[in-house]
Protein backbone atom coordinates (compact mmCIF):
# COMPACT_ATOMS: atom_id res chain seq x y z
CA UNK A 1 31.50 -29.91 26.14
CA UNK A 2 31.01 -28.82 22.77
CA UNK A 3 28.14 -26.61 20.91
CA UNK A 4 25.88 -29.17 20.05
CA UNK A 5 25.56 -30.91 23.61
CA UNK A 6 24.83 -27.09 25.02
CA UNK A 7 22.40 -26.55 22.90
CA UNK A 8 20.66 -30.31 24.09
CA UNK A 9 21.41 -28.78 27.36
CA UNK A 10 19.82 -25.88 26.76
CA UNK A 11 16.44 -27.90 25.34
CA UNK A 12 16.34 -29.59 28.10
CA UNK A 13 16.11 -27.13 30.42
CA UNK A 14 13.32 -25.36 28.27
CA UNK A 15 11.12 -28.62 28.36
CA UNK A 16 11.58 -29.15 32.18
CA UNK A 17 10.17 -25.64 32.82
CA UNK A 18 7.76 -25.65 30.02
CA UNK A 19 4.91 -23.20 31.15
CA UNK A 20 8.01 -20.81 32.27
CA UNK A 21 10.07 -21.12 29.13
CA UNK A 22 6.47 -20.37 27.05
CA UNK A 23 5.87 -17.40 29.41
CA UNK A 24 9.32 -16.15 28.91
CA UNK A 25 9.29 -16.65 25.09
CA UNK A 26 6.12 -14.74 25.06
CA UNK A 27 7.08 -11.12 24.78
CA UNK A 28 9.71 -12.44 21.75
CA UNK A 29 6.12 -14.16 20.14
CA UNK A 30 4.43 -11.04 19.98
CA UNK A 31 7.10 -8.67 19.37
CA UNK A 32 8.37 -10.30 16.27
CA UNK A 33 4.30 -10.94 15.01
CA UNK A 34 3.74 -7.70 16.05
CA UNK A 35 6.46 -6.44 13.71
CA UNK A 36 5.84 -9.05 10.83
CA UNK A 37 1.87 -7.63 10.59
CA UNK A 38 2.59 -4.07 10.78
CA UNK A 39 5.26 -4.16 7.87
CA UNK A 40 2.95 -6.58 6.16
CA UNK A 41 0.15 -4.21 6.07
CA UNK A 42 2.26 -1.21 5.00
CA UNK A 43 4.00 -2.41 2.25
CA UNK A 44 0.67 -3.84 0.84
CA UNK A 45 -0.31 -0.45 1.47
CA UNK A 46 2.21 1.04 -0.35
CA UNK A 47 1.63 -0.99 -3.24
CA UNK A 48 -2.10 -0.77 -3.01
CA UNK A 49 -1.25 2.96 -3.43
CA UNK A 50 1.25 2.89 -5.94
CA UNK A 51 -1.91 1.23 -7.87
CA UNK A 52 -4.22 3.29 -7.09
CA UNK A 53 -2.33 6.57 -8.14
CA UNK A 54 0.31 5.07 -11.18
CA UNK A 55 -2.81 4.10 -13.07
CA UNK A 56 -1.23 1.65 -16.33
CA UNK A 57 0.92 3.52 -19.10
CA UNK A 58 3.45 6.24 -19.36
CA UNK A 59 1.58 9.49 -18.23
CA UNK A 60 1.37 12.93 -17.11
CA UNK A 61 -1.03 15.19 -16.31
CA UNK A 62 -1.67 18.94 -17.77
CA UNK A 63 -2.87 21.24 -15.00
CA UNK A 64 -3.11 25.08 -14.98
CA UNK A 65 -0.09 26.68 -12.42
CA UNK A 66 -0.78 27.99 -9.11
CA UNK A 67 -0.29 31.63 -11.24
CA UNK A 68 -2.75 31.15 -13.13
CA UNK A 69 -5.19 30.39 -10.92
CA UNK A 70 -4.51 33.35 -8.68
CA UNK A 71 -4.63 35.59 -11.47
CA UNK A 72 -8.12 34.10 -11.92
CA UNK A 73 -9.28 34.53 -8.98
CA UNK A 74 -9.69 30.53 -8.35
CA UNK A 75 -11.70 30.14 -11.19
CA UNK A 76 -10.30 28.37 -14.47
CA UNK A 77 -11.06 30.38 -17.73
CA UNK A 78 -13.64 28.43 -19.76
CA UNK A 79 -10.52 28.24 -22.79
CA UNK A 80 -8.54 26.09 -20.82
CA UNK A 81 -7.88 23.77 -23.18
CA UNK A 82 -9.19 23.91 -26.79
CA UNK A 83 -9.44 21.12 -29.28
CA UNK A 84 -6.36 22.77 -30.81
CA UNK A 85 -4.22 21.87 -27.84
CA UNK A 86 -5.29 18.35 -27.93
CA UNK A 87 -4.11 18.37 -31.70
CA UNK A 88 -1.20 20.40 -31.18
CA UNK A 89 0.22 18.08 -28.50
CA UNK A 90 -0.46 14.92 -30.57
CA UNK A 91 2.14 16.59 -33.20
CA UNK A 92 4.55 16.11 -30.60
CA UNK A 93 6.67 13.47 -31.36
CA UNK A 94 7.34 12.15 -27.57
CA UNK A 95 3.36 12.26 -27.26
CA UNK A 96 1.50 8.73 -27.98
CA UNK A 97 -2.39 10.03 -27.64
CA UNK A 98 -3.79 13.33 -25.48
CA UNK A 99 -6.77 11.99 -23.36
CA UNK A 100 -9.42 15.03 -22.61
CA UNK A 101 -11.30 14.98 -19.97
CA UNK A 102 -14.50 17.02 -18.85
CA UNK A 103 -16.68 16.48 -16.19
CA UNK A 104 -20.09 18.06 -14.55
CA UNK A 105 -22.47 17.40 -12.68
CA UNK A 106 -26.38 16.43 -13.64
CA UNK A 107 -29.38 14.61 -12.07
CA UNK A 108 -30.05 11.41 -13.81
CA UNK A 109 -33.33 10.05 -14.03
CA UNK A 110 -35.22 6.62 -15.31
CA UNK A 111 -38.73 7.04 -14.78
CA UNK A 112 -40.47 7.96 -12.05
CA UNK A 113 -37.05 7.72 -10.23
CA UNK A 114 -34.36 10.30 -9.92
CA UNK A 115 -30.62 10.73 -8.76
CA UNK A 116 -29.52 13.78 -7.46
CA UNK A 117 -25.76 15.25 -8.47
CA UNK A 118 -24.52 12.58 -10.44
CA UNK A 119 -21.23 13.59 -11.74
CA UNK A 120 -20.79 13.54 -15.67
CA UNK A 121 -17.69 12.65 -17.50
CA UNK A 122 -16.94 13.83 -21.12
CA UNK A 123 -14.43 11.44 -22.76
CA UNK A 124 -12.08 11.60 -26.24
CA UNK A 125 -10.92 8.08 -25.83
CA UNK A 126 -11.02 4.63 -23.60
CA UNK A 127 -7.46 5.75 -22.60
CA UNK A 128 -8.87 7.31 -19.95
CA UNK A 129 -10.73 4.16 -18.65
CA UNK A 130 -7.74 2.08 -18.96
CA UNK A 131 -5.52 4.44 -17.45
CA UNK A 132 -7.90 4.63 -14.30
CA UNK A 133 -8.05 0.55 -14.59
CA UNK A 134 -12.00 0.96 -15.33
CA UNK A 135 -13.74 -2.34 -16.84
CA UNK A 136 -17.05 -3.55 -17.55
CA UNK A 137 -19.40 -6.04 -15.75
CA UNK A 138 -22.01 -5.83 -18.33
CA UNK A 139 -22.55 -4.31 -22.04
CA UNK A 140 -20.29 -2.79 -24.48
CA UNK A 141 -17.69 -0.16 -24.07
CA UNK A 142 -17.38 3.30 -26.63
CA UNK A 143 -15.96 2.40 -30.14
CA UNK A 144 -13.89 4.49 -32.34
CA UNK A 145 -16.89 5.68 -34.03
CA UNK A 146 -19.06 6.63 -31.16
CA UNK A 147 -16.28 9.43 -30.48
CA UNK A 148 -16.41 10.61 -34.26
CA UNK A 149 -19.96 11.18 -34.20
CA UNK A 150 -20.66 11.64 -30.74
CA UNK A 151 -22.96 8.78 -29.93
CA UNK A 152 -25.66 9.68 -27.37
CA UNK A 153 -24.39 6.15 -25.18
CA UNK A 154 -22.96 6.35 -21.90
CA UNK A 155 -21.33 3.63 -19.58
CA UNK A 156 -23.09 4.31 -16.22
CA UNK A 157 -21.35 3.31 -12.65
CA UNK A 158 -22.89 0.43 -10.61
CA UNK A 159 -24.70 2.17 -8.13
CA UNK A 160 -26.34 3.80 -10.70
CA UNK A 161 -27.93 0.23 -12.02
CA UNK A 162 -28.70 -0.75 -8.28
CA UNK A 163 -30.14 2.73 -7.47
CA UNK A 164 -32.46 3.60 -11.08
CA UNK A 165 -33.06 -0.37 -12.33
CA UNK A 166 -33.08 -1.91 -8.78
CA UNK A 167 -29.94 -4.61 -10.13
CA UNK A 168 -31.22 -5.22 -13.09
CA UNK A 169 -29.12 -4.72 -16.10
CA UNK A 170 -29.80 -0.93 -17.93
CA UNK A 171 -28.21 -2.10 -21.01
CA UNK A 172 -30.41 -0.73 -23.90
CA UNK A 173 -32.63 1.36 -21.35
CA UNK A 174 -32.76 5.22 -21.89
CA UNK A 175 -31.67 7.57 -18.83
CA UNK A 176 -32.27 11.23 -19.05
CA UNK A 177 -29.30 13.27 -18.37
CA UNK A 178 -31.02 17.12 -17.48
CA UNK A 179 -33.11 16.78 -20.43
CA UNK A 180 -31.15 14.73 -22.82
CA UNK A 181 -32.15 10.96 -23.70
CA UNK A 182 -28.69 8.87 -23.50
CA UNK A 183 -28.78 4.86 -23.93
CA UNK A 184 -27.32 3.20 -21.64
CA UNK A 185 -24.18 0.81 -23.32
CA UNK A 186 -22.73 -0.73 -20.25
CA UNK A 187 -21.66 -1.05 -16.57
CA UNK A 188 -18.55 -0.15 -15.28
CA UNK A 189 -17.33 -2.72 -12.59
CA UNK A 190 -17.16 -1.07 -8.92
CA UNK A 191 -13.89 0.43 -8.03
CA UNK A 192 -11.45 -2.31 -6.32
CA UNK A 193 -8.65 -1.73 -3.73
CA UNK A 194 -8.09 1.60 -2.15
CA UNK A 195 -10.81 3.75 -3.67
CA UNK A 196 -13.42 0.41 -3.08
CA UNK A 197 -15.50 2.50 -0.43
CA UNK A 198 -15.77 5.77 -1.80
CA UNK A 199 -18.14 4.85 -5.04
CA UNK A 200 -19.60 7.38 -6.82
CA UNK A 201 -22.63 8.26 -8.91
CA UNK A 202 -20.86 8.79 -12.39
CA UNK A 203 -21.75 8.65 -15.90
CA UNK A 204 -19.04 8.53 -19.04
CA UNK A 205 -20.19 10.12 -22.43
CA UNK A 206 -18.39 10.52 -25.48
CA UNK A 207 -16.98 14.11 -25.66
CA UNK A 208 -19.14 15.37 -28.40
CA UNK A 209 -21.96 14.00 -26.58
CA UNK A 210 -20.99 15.64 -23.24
CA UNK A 211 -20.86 19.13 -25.07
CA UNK A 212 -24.05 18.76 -26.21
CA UNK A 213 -25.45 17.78 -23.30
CA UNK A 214 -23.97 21.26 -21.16
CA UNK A 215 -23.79 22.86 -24.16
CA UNK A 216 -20.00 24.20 -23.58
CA UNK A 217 -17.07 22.55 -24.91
CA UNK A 218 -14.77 23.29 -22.18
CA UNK A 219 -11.78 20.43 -21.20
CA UNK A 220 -10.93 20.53 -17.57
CA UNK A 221 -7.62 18.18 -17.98
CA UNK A 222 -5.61 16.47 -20.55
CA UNK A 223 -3.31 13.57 -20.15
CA UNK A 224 -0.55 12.59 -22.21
CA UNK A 225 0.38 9.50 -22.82
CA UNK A 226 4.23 8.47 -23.93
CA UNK A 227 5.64 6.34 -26.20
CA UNK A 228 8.80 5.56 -23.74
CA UNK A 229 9.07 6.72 -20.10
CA UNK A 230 12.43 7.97 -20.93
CA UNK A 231 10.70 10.78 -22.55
CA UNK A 232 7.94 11.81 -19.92
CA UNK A 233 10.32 14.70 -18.95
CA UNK A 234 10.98 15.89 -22.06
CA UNK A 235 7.26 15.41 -23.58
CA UNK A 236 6.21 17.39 -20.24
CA UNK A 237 8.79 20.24 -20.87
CA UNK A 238 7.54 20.46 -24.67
CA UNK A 239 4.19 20.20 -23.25
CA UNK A 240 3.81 23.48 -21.56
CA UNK A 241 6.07 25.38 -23.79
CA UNK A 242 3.44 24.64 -26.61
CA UNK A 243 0.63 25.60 -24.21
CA UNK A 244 1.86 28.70 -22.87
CA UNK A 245 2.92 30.26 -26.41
CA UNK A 246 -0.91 29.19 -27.61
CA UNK A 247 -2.47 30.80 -24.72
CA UNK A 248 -0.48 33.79 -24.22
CA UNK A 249 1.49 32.78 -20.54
CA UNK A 250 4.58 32.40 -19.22
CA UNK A 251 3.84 30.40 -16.63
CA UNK A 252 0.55 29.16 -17.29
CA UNK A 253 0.23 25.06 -17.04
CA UNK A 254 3.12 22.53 -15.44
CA UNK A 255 2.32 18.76 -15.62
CA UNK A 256 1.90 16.49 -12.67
CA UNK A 257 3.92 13.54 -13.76
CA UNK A 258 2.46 10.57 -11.64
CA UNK A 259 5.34 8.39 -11.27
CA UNK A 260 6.95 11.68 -9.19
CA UNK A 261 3.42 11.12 -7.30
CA UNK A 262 3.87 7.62 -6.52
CA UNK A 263 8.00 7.93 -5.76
CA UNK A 264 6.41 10.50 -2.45
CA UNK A 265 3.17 7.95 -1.92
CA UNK A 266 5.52 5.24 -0.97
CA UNK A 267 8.28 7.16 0.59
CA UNK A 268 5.77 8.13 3.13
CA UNK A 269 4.24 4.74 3.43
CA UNK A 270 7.35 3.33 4.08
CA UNK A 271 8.48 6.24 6.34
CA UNK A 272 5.52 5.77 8.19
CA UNK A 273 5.50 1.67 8.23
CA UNK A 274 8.78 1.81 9.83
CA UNK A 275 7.95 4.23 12.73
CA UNK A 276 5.08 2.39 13.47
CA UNK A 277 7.26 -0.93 13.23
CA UNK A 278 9.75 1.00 15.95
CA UNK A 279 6.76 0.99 18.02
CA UNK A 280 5.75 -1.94 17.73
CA UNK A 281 9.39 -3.68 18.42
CA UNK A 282 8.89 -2.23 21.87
CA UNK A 283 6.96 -5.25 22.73
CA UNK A 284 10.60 -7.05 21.20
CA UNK A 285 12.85 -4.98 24.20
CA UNK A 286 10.05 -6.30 26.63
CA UNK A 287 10.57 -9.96 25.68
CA UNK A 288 13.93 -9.56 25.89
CA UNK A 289 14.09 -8.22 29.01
CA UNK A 290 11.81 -11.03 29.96
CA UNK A 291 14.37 -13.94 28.79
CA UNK A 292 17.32 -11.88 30.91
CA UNK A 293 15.24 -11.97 33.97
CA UNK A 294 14.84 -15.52 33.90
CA UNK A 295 17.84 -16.56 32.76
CA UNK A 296 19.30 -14.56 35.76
CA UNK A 297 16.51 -17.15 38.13
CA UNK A 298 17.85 -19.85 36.25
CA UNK A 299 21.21 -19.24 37.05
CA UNK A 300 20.81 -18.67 40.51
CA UNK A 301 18.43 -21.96 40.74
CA UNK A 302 21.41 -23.85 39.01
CA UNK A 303 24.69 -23.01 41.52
CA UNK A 304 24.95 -26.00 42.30
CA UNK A 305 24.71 -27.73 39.11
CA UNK A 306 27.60 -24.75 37.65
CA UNK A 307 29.87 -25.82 40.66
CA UNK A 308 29.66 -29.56 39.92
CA UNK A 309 30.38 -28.60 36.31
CA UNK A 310 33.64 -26.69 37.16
CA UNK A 311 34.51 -29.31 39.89
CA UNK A 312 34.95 -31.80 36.59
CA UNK A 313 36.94 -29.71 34.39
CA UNK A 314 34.37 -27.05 33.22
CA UNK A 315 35.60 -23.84 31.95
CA UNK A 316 34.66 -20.35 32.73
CA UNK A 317 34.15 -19.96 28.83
CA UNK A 318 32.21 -23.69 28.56
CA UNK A 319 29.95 -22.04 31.28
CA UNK A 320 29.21 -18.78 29.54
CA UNK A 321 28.50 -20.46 26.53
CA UNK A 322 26.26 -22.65 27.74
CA UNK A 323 23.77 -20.41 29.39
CA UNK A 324 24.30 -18.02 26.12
CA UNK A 325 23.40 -21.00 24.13
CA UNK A 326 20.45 -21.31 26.22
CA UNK A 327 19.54 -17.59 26.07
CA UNK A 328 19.46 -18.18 22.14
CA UNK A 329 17.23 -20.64 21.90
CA UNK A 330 14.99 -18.82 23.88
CA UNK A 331 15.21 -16.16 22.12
CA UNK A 332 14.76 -18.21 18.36
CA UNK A 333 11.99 -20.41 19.02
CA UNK A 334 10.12 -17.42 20.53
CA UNK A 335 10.85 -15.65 17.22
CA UNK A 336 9.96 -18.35 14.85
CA UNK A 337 6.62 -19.16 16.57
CA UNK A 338 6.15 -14.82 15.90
CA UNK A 339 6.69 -15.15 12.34
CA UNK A 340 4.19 -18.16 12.10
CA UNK A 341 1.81 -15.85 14.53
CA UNK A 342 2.96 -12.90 12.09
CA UNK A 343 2.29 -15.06 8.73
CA UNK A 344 -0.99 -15.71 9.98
CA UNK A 345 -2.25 -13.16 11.16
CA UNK A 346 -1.64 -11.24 8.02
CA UNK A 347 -3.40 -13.63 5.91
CA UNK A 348 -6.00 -13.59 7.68
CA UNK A 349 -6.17 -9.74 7.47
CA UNK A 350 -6.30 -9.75 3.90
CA UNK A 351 -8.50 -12.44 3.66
CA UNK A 352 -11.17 -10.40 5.68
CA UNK A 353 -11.00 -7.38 4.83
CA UNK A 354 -10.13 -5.53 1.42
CA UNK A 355 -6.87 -3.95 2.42
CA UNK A 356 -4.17 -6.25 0.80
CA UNK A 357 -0.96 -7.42 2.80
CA UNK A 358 2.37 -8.60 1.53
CA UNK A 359 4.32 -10.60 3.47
CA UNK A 360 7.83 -10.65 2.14
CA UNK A 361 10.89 -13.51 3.42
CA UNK A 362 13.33 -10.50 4.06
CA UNK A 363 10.84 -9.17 7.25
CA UNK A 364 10.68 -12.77 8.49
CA UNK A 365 13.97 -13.07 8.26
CA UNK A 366 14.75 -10.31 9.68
CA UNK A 367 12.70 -11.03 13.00
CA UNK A 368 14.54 -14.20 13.37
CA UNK A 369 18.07 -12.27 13.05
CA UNK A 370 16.57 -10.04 15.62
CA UNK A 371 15.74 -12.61 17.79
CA UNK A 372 18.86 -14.02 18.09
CA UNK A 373 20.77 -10.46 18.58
CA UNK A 374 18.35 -9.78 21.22
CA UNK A 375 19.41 -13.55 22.71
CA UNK A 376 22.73 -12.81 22.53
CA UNK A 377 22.21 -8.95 23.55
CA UNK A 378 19.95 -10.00 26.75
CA UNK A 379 22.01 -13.32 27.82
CA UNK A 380 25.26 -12.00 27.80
CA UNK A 381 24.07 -10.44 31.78
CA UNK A 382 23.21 -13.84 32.75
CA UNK A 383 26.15 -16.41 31.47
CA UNK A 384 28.93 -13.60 32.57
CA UNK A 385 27.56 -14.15 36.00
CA UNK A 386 27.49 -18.23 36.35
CA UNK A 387 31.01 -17.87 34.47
CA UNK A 388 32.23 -15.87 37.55
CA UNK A 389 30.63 -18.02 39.88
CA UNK A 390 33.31 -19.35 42.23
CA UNK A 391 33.37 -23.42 41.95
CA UNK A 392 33.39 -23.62 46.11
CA UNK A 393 31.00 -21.12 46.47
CA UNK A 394 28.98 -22.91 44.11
CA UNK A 395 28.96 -26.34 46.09
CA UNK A 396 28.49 -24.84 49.32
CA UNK A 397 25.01 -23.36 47.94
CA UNK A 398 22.09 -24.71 49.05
């Protein structure tokens, strides 16, 4: 008896026992799905984070030191950053463009109607937009010359439009920002992916028309972009060399470099997708301990059958792999009904709800391997003991 007429055998016997074959292949089914969605959803996870925090371009971020702001008191001094710093680092020849950042907070108000804490963003370029994937739905964005001059336009968030003009489009209309008139230029698109739920009320002016609407001037970050990402270390180094010997410090500022941010982000994700995976292949042991239970029925139910066999020529090995075999294929159509279960079940995820899952062929792959190992693993128990079987024993069983 060779491979292929075992494994006819072994269909056989799954398709006279049909409702106990699908009962048996059940805890395989929803071990491997089980396993397929959970590493589905965290690697789309981890790549819905990697988005979220590598923004687009070759960055890092200026930041005071922990120092500094102990020796503060937790309070940044209002001379951060100066305009000097911004042209200071642009000198550097690693450095492709410094993007300054200052925010505040204001009530904005149209009308009769009034929003409480919006928060205010002061901008020196659209870098910072495009770094933080911002784009419009409506309107125009800020052109070279409305940072020059410091153009009293702002691009205004969508909530703002729903909440002050009801869903109508502000474009053109004039908000009041405290007590300075600003024209409204366009509407930023809502946030997508990860951040999608946490909108905020937020305005973005044109640095020279943020300062004079707090009337400071003070930068609460700065952002350098790179010309190659080979040079992010050295451009960060340079960095806070320059801005310690301007300000006086030793160890004043450090940069958070944002790829270094996103390397940890999806080491954890991944750390975390595979514990919860363990978990989850739990429900894999179960099934498997499912198909060596009945296997073990089946053999007993089938003495007579294995003493016949030997009776004809049989061998002990013929009749270990045949229940094997049959332990298998068990084992592997339970696992590739799971990864169809798995596949669809993830799709469906994503297509109801925002979080986005990846499905990748090494996972499913890797639940069929595992279904055979645990065929193999789980059968062994069962085929050693109708190859032992004595063949007179056998035929005396009723």
């Amino acid at each position: 008896m060779n491979v292929w007429e075992s494994i006819k055998m072994a269909f056989d016997s799954i398709f006279a026992h049909k409702l106990r074959s699908f009962l048996t292949m059940l805890g395989i089914v929803i071990g491997v799905a089980s396993v397929i969605i959970i590493v589905s959803i965290g690697q789309g996870g981890e790549a819905q984070l990697t988005k979220a925090f590598a923004g687009t371009g070759n960055t890092i971020t200026v930041m005071p030191s922990a120092e500094m702001q102990l020796s503060e008191g937790g309070a940044l001094p209002p001379d951060l950053f100066t305009e000097g710093d911004i042209r200071a680092l642009e000198r550097l020849p690693e450095v492709k463009r410094v993007l300054a950042l200052s925010y505040s907070t204001a009530d904005i108000r149209y009308r009769d109607e009034t929003l409480e804490g919006g928060i205010v963003f002061g901008i020196n370029d659209n870098g910072i937009l495009e770094m933080d994937q911002r784009k419009l739905s409506e309107g125009s964005g800020f052109r070279t010359a409305d940072f020059l001059s410091g153009s009293a336009g702002a691009l205004v968030s969508s909530d703002i439009r729903d909440e002050l003009f009801d869903g109508k489009s502000p474009v053109g209309s004039i908000i009041r920002i405290g007590n300075r008139p600003v024209v409204v230029k366009g509407v930023l698109e809502p946030m997508e992916g990860l951040f999608s739920g946490f909108q905020q009320t937020e305005i973005y002016l044109p640095y020279r028309t943020w300062q004079s609407v707090f009337g400071q001037g003070r930068i609460s970050q700065l952002t350098l972009q790179v010309e190659n990402p080979d040079q992010i270390q050295a451009a960060g180094e340079k960095a806070v060399d320059l801005l310690n010997r301007r300000h006086n410090t030793e160890d004043g500022y450090q940069v958070l470099n944002l790829e270094q941010i996103t390397e940890g982000i999806s080491r954890v994700a991944r750390i975390m997708t595979i514990i919860i995976g363990s978990i989850g292949s739990i429900s894999l042991l179960v099934g498997g301990i499912g198909v060596m239970n009945i296997m073990l029925v089946s053999v007993t139910e089938r003495t007579r059958e294995i003493g016949i066999r030997m009776a004809l020529g049989a061998t002990r090995t013929q009749i270990l792999l045949q229940f094997l075999i049959e332990s298998i294929t068990l084992s592997v159509i339970g696992g590739a009904i799971g990864i169809l279960l798995g596949y669809g079940v993830s799709g469906l995820i994503s297509l109801l709800s925002p979080w986005p899952v990846t499905v990748s062929l090494p996972v499913a792959l890797g639940g069929l391997l595992f279904s055979v190992l645990f065929g193999v693993v789980f059968g062994l128990l069962p085929a050693n003991k109708a190859a032992r079987l004595h063949p007179i024993e056998c035929l005396r069983y009723e």
